[in-house]
Protein backbone atom coordinates (compact mmCIF):
# COMPACT_ATOMS: atom_id res chain seq x y z
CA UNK A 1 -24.57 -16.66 57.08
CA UNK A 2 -24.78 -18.67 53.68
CA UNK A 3 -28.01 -17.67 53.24
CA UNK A 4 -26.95 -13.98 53.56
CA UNK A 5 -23.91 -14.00 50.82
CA UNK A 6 -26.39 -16.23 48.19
CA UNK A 7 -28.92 -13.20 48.73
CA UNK A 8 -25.86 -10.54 47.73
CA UNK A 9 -24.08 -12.75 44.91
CA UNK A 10 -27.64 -13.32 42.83
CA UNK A 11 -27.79 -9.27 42.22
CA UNK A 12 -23.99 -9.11 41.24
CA UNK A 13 -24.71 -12.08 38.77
CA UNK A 14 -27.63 -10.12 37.22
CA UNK A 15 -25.67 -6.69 37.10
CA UNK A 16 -22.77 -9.00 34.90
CA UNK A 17 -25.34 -10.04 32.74
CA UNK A 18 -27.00 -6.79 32.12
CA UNK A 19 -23.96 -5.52 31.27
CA UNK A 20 -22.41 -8.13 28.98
CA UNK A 21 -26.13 -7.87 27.28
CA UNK A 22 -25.33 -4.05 26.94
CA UNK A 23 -21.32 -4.46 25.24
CA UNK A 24 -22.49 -7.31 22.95
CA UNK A 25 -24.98 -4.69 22.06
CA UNK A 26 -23.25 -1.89 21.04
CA UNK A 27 -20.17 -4.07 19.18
CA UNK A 28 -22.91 -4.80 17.04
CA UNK A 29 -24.21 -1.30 16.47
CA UNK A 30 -20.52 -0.64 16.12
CA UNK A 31 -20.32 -3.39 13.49
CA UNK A 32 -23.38 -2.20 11.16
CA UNK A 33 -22.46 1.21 11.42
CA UNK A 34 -18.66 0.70 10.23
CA UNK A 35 -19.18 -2.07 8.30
CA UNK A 36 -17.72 -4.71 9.80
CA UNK A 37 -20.46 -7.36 8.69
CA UNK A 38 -20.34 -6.14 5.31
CA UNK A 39 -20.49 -9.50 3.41
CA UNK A 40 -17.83 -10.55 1.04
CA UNK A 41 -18.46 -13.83 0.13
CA UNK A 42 -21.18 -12.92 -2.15
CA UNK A 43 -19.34 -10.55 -3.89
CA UNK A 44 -19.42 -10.98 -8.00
CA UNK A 45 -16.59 -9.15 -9.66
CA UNK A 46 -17.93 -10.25 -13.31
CA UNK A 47 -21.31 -8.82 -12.25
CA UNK A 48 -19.95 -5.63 -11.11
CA UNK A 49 -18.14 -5.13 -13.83
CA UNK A 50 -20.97 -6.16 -16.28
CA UNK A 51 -23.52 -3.64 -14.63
CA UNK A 52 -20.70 -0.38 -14.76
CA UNK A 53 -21.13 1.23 -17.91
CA UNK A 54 -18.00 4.07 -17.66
CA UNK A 55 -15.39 3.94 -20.11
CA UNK A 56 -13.31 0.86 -20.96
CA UNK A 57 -15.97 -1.72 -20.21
CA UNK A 58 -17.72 -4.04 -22.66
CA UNK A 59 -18.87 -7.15 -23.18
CA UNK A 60 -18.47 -10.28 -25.79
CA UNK A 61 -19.60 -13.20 -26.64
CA UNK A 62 -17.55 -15.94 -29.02
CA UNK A 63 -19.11 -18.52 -30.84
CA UNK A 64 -16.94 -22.06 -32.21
CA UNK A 65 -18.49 -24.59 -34.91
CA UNK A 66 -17.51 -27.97 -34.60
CA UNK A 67 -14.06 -29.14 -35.07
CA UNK A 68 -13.15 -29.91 -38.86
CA UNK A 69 -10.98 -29.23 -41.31
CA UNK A 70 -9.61 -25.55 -41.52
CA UNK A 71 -11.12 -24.60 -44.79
CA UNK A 72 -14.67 -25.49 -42.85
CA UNK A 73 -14.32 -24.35 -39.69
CA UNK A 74 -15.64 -21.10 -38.89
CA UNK A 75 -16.31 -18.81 -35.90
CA UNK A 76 -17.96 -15.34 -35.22
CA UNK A 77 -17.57 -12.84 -32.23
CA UNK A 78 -20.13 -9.99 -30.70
CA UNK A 79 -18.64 -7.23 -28.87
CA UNK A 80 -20.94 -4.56 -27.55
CA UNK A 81 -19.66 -1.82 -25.37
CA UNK A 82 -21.13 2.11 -24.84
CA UNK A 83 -19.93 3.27 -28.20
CA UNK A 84 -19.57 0.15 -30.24
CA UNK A 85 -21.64 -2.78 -31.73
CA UNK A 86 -19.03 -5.25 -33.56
CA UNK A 87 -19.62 -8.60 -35.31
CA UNK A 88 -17.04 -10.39 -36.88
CA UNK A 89 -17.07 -14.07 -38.80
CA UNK A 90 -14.23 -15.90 -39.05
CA UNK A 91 -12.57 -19.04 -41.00
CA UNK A 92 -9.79 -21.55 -39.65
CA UNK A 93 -7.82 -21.90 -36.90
CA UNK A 94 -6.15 -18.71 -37.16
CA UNK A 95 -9.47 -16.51 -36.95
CA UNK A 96 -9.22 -15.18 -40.50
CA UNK A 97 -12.03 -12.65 -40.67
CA UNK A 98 -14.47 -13.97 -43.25
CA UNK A 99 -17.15 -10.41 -42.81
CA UNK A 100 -17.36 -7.72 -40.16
CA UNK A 101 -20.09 -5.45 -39.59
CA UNK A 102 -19.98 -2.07 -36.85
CA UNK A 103 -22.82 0.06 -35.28
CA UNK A 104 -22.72 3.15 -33.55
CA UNK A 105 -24.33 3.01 -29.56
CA UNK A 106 -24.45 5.29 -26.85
CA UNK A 107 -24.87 4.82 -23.35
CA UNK A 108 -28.82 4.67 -22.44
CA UNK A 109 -28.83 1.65 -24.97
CA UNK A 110 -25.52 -0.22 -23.35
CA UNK A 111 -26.97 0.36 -20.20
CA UNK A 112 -30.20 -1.32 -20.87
CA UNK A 113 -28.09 -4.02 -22.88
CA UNK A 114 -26.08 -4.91 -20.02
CA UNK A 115 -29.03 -4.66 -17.28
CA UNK A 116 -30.77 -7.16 -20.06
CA UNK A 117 -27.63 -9.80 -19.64
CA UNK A 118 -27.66 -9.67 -15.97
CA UNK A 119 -31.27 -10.86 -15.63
CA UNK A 120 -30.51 -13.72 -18.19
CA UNK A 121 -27.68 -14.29 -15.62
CA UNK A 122 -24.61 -13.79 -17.93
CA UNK A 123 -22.31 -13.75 -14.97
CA UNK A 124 -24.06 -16.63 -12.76
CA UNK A 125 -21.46 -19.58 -12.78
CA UNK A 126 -18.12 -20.09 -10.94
CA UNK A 127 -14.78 -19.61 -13.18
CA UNK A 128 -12.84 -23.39 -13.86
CA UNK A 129 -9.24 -23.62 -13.28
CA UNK A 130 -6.90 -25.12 -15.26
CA UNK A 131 -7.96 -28.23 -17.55
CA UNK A 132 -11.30 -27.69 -17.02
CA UNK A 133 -11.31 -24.42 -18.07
CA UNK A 134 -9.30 -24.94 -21.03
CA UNK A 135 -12.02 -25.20 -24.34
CA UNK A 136 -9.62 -26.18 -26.89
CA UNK A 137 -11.23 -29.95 -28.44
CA UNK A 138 -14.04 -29.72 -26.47
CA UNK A 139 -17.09 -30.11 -27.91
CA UNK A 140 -15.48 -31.30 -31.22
CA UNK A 141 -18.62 -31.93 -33.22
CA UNK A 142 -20.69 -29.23 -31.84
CA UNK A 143 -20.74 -25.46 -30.59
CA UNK A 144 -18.69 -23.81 -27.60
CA UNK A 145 -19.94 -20.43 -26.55
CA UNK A 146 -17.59 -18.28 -24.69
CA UNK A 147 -19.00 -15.01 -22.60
CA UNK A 148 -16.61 -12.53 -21.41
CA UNK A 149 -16.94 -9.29 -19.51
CA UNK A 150 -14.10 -7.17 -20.02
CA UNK A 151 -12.46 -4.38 -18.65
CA UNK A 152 -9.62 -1.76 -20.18
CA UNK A 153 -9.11 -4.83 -22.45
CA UNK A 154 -8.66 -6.91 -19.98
CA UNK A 155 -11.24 -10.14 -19.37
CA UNK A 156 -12.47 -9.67 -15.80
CA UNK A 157 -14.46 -13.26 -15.71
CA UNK A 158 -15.20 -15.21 -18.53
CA UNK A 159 -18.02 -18.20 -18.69
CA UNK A 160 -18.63 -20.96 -21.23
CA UNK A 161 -20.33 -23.83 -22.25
CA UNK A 162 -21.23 -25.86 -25.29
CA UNK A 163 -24.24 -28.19 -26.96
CA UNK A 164 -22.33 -31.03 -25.68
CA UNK A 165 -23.75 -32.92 -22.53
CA UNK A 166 -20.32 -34.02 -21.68
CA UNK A 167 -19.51 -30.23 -21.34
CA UNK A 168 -21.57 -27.95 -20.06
CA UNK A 169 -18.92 -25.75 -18.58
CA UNK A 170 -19.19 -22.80 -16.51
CA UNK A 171 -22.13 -21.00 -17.75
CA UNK A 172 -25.74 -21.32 -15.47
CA UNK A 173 -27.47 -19.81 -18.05
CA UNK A 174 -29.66 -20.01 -20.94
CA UNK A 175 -27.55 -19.83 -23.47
CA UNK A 176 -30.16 -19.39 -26.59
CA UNK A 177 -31.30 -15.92 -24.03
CA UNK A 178 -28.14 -14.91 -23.86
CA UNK A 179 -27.21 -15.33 -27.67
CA UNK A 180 -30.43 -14.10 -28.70
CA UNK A 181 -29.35 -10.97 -26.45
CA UNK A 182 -26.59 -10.41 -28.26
CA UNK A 183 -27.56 -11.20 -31.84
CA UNK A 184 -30.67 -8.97 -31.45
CA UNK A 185 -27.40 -5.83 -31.50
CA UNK A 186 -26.40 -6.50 -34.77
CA UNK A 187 -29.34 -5.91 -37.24
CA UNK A 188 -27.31 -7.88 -40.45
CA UNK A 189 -26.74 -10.64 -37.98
CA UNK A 190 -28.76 -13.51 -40.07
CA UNK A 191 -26.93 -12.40 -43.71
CA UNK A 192 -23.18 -12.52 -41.33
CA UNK A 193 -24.40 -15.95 -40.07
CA UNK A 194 -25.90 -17.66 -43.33
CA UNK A 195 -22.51 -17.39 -44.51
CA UNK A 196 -20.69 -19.68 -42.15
CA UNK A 197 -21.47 -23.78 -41.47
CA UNK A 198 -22.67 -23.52 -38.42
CA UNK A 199 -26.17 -21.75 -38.94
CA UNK A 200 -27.95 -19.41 -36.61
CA UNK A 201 -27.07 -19.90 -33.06
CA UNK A 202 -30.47 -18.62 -31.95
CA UNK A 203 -31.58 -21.72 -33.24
CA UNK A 204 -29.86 -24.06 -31.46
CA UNK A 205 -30.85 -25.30 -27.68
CA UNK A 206 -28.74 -27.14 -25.43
């Protein structure tokens, strides 16, 4: 008699299996097909919004010289978007604009601009929070470079870093790539950046 139930229980057991085999199956056809397993972890806003070239995006890049006295200190900015190339230089504290120089662009050259940044990884790097994300005095006797993707005027992530070891920042990127990058928009670049203390950027290596 025990023998006899064993011998009927062992083809129930398989029959469960089978069919627990078969639902964990199809939940995950289910799954691929509605995307349930679509990733989100991985997502990069800054990326996404670096690569879309419709209206209202851009992208810009801010350069600081080393902390002295107002007279000295100077600054310059690169903003590139699908109809614009701008470069300003600036003097003191209060960014008052020294030169400024604009280009026409369209979007086939934006496009390939932007596609150009992504592979020097403009966007790779996690966003600081509060102190540590706030530049002001760092890097007081060298450069802080500030890259910013932006969106209806609005910054949608923003890296930095600097030529100080004690601050490198956000940025995991080449910076000399990426400011090279940029530079290479503005054709009058060198005779904007002669003017101001802090020499060519594209010079400088972290």
């Amino acid at each position: 008699m025990y023998r006899g139930n064993s011998s009927r229980i062992v083809p129930i057991i398989l029959v469960l299996i089978v069919i627990a085999i078969v639902i964990a199956a199809l939940v995950s056809v289910g799954r691929a097909i509605f995307g349930g397993d679509t990733p989100t972890a991985d997502t990069n806003p800054g990326r996404d919004s670096l690569l879309d070239t419709s209206v209202g995006h851009s992208v810009r890049m801010t350069v600081r010289g080393p902390l002295v006295a107002n007279e000295e200190f100077h600054s310059y900015q690169v903003s590139v978007d699908a109809s614009t190339r701008l470069m300003t230089t600036y003097q003191g504290y209060l960014d008052q604009a020294i030169a400024s120089k604009s280009y026409g662009n369209n979007l086939k050259a934006y496009e390939q601009f932007v596609y150009a940044l992504d592979k020097a990884n403009l966007m790779k790097g996690d966003e600081l929070t509060g102190d540590k994300n706030d530049t002001r005095g760092i890097c007081a006797t060298g450069l802080v470079y500030e890259f910013e993707v932006v969106n209806a005027d609005s910054t949608v992530k923003r890296l930095w870093t600097s030529t100080c070891k004690g601050s490198p920042g956000s940025l995991k990127a080449s910076v000399s790539q990426l400011t090279n990058l940029f530079l290479a928009q503005i054709p009058d670049q060198e005779k904007l950046l002669n003017k101001l203390s802090l020499g060519s950027s594209s010079q400088l290596s972290l």
